[in-house]
N, C-alpha and C. Protein backbone atom coordinates (compact mmCIF):
# COMPACT_ATOMS: atom_id res chain seq x y z
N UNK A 1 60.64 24.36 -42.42
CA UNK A 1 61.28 23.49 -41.46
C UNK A 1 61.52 22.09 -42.01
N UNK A 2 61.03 21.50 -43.06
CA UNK A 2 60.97 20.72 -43.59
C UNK A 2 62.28 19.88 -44.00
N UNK A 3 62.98 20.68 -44.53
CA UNK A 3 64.11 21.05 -45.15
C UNK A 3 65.49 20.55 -43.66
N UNK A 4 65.15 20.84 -42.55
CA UNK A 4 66.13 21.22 -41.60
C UNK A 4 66.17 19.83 -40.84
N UNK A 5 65.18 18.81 -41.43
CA UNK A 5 65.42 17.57 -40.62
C UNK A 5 65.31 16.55 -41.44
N UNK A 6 66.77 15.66 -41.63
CA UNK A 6 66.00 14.60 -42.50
C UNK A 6 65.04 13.69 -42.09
N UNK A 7 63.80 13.04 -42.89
CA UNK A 7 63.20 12.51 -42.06
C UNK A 7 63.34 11.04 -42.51
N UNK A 8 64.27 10.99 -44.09
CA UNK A 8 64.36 9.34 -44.32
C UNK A 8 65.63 9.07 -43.34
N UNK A 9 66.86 9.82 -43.12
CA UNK A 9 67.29 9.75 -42.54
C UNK A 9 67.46 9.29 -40.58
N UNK A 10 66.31 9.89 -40.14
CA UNK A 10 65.88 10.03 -39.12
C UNK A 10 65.31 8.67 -38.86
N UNK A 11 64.70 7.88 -40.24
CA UNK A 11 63.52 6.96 -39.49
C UNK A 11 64.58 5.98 -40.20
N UNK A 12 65.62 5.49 -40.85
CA UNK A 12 66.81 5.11 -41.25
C UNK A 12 67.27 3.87 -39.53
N UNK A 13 68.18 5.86 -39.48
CA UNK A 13 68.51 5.56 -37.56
C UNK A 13 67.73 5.02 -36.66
N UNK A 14 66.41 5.44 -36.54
CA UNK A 14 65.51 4.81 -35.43
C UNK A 14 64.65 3.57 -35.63
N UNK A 15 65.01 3.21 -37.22
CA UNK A 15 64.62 1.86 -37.38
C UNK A 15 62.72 2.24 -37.82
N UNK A 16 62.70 3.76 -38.23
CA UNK A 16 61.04 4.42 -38.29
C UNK A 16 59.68 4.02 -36.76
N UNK A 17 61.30 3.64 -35.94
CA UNK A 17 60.09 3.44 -34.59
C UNK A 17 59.69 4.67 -34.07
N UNK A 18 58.58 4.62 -33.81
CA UNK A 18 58.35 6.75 -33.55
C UNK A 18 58.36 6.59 -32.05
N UNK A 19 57.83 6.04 -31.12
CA UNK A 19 58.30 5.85 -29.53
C UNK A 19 59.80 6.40 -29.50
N UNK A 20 60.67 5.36 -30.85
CA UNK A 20 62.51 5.50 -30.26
C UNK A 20 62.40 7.09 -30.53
N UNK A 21 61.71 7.91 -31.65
CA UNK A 21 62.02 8.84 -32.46
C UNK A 21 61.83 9.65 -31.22
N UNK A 22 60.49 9.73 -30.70
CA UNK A 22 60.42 10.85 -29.86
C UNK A 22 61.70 10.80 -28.36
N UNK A 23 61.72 9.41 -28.24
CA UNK A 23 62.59 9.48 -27.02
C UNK A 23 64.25 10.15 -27.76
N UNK A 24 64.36 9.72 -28.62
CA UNK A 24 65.81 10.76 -29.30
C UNK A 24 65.72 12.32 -29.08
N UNK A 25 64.63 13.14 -29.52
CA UNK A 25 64.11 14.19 -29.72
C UNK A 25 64.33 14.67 -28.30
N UNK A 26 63.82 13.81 -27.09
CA UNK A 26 63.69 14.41 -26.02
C UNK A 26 65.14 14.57 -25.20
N UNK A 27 65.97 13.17 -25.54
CA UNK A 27 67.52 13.17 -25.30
C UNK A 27 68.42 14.36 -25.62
N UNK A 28 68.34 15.16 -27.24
CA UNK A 28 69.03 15.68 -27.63
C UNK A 28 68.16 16.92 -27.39
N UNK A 29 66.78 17.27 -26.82
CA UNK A 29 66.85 18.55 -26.12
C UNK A 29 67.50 18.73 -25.04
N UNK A 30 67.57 17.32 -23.93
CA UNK A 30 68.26 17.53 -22.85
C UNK A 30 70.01 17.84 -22.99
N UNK A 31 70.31 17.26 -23.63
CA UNK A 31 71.71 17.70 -24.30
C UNK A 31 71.87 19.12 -24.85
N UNK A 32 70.80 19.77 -25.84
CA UNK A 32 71.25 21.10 -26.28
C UNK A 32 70.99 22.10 -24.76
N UNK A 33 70.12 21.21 -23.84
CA UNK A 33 70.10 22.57 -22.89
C UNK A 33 71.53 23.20 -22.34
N UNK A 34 72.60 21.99 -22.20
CA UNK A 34 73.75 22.11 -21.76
C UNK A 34 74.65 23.17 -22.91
N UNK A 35 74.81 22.44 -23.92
CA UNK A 35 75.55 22.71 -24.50
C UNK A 35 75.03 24.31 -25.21
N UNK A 36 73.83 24.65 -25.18
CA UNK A 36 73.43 26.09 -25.09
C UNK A 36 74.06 26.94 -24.46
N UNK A 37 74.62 26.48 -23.27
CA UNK A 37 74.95 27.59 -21.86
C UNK A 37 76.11 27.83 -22.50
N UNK A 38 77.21 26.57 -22.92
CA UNK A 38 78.26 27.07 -23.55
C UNK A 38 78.49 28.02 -24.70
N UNK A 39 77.77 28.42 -25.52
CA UNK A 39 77.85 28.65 -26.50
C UNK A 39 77.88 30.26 -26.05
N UNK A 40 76.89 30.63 -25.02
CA UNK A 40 76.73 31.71 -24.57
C UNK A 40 77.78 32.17 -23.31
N UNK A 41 78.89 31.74 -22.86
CA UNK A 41 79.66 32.19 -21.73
C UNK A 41 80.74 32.53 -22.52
N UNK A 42 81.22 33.79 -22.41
CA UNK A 42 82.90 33.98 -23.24
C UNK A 42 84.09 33.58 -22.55
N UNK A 43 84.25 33.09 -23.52
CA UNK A 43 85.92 31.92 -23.06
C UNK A 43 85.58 30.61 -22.24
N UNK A 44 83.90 30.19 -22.65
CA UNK A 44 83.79 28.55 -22.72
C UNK A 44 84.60 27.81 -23.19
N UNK A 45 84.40 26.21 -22.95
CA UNK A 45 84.94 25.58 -23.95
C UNK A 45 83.69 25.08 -24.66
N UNK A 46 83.04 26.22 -25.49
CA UNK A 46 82.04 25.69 -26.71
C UNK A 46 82.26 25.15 -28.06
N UNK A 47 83.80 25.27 -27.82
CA UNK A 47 84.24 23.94 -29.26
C UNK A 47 84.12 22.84 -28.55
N UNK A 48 84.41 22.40 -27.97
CA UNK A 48 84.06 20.99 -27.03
C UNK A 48 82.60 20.60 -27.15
N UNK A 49 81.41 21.80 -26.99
CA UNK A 49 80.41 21.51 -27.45
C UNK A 49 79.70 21.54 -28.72
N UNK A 50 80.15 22.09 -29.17
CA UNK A 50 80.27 22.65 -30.78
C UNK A 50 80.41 20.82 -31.52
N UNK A 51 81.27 20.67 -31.03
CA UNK A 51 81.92 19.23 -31.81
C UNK A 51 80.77 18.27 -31.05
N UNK A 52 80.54 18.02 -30.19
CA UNK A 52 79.78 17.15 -29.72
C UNK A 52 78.29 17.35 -30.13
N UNK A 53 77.85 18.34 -30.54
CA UNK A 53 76.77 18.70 -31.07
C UNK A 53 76.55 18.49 -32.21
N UNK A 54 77.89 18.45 -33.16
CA UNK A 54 77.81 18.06 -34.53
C UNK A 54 77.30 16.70 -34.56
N UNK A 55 78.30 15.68 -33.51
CA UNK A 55 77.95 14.23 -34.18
C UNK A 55 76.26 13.85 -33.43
N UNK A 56 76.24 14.35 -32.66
CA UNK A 56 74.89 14.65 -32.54
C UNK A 56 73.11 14.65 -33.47
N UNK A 57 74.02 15.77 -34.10
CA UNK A 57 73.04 16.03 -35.45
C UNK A 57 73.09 15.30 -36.26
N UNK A 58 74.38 15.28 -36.46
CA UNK A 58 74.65 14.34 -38.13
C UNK A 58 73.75 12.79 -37.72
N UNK A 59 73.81 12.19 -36.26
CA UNK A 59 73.09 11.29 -36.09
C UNK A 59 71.38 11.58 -36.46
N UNK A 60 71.16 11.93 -35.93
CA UNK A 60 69.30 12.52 -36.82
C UNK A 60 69.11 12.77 -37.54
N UNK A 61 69.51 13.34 -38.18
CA UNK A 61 69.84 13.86 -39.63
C UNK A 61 69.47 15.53 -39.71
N UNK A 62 70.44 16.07 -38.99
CA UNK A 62 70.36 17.67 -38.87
C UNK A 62 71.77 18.29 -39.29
N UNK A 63 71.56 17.84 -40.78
CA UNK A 63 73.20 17.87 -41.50
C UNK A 63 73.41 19.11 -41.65
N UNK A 64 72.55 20.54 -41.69
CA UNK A 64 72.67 22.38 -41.35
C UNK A 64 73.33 22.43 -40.38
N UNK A 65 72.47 21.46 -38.94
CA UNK A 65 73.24 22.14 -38.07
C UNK A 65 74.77 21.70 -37.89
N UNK A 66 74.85 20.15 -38.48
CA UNK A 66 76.28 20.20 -38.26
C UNK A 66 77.62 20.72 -39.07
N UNK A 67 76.84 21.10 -39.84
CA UNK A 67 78.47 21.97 -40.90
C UNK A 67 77.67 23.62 -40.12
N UNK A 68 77.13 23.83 -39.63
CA UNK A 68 76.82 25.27 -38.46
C UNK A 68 78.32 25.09 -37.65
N UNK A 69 78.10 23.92 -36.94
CA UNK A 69 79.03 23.21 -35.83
C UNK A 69 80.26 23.42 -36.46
N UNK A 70 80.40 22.49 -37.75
CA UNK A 70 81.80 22.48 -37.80
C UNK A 70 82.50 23.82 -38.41
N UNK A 71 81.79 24.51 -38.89
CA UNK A 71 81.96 26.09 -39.20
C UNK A 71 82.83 26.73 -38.32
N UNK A 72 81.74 26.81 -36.91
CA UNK A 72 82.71 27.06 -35.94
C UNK A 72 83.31 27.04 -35.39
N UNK A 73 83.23 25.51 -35.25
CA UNK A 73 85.01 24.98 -34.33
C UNK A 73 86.14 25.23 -35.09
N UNK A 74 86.00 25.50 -36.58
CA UNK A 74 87.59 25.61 -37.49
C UNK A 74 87.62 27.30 -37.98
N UNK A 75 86.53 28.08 -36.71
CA UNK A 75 87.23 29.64 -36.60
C UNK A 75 87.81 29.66 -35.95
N UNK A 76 88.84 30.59 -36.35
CA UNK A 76 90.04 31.29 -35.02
C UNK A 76 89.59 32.32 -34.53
N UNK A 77 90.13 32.99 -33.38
CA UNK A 77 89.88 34.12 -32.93
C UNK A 77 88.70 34.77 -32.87
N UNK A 78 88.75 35.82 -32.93
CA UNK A 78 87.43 37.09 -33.53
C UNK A 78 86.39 36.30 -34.50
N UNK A 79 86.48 36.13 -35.37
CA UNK A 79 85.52 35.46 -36.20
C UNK A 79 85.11 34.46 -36.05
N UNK A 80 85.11 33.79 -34.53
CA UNK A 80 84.45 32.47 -34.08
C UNK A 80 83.06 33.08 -33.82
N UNK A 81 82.64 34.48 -33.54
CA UNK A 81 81.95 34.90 -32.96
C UNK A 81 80.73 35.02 -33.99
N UNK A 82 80.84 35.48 -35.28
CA UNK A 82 80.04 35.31 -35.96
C UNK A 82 79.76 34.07 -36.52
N UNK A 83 80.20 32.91 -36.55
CA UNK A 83 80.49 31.41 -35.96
C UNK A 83 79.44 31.08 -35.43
N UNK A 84 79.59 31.37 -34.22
CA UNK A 84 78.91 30.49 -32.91
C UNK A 84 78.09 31.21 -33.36
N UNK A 85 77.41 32.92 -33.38
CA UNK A 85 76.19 32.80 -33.58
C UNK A 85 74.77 32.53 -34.56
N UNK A 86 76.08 31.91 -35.96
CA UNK A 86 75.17 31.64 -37.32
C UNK A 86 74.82 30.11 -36.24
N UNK A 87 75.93 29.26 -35.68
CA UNK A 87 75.23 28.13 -35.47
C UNK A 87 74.11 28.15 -33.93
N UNK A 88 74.23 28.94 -33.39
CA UNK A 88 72.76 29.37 -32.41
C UNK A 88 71.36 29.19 -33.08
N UNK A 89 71.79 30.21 -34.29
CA UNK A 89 70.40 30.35 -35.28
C UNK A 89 70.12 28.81 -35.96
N UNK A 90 70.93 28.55 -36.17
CA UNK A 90 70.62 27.04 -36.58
C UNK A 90 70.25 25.98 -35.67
N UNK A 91 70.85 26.33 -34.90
CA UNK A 91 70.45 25.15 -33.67
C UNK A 91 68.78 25.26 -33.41
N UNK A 92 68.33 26.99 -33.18
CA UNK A 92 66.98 27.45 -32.93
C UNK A 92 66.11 26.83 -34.16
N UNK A 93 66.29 26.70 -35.29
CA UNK A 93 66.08 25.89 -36.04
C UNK A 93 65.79 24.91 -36.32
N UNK A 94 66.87 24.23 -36.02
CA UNK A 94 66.31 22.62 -35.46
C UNK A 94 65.95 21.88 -34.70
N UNK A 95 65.56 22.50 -33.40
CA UNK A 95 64.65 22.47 -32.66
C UNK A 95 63.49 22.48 -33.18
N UNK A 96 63.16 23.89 -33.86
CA UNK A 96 61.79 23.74 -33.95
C UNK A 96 61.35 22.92 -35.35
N UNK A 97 62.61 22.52 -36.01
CA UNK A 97 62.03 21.11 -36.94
C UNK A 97 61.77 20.09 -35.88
N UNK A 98 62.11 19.69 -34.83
CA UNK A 98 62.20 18.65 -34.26
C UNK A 98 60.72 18.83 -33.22
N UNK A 99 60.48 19.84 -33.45
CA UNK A 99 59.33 20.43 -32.26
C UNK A 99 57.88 19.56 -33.05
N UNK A 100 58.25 20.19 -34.34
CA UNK A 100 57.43 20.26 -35.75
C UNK A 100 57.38 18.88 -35.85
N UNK A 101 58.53 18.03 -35.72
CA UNK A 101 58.22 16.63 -36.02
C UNK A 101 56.98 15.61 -34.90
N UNK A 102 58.01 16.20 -33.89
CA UNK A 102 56.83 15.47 -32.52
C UNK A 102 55.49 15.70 -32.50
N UNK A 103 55.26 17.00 -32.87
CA UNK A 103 54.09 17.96 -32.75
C UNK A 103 52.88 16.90 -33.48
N UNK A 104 53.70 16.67 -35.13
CA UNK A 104 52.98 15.93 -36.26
C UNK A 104 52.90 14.59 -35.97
N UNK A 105 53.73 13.81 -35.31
CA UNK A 105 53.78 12.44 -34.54
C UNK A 105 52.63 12.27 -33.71
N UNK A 106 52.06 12.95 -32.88
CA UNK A 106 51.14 12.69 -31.82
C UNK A 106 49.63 12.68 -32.70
C-alpha cells in the first residue's frame, strides 16, 4: 500500500499538518461514497465522476488512481467497462492506503 499514496506529496499539500491530513482523508471518503454509486449504475454519468475523482487524487497524491480515472473517461463504448472496473479496483486501493495512513497517524 505504500506505493499507492504519495506521502511527500500528501504532506507537500497539507503543509505535513496531520489534523488537515486526516480531515482530507475523511472529505474524500465522503466524496468517493457518491461517486462510487456512479460508477456502479449503467448509463450513469460516471465520466463526470470519473473526472472529478481524478483531480481529486492527483490532489493527495493518488497518481494510480488518477490515470485509473483518466483511463476511463477516454474509453468508448464497450470497453469503458473494463475501464471503470480496473479503476473500482484502484479506487479499493486507495482507500485502504489512506485507511493505512490514518490508522499509522493515530
Amino acid at each position: 500500500m505504500s506505493g499507492v499514496l504519495d506521502r511527500t506529496h500528501f504532506d507537500r499539500m497539507t503543509g505535513g499538518d496531520l489534523a488537515l491530513q486526516l480531515e482530507v482523508i475523511g472529505l474524500f471518503r465522503s466524496q468517493v461514497s457518491g461517486w462510487d454509486a456512479e460508477f456502479s449504475k449503467p448509463g450513469a454519468n460516471w465520466r463526470a465522476a470519473a473526472h472529478m475523482l481524478k483531480g481529486s487524487a492527483r490532489g493527495i497524491g493518488l497518481a494510480t488512481l488518477a490515470l485509473a480515472c483518466e483511463a476511463a473517461e477516454l474509453e468508448p463504448g464497450p470497453s469503458s467497462a473494463e475501464a471503470l472496473e480496473h479503476l473500482r479496483a484502484e479506487l479499493g486501493e486507495a482507500l485502504a492506503a489512506l485507511e493505512q495512513f490514518a490508522a499509522e497517524a493515530r
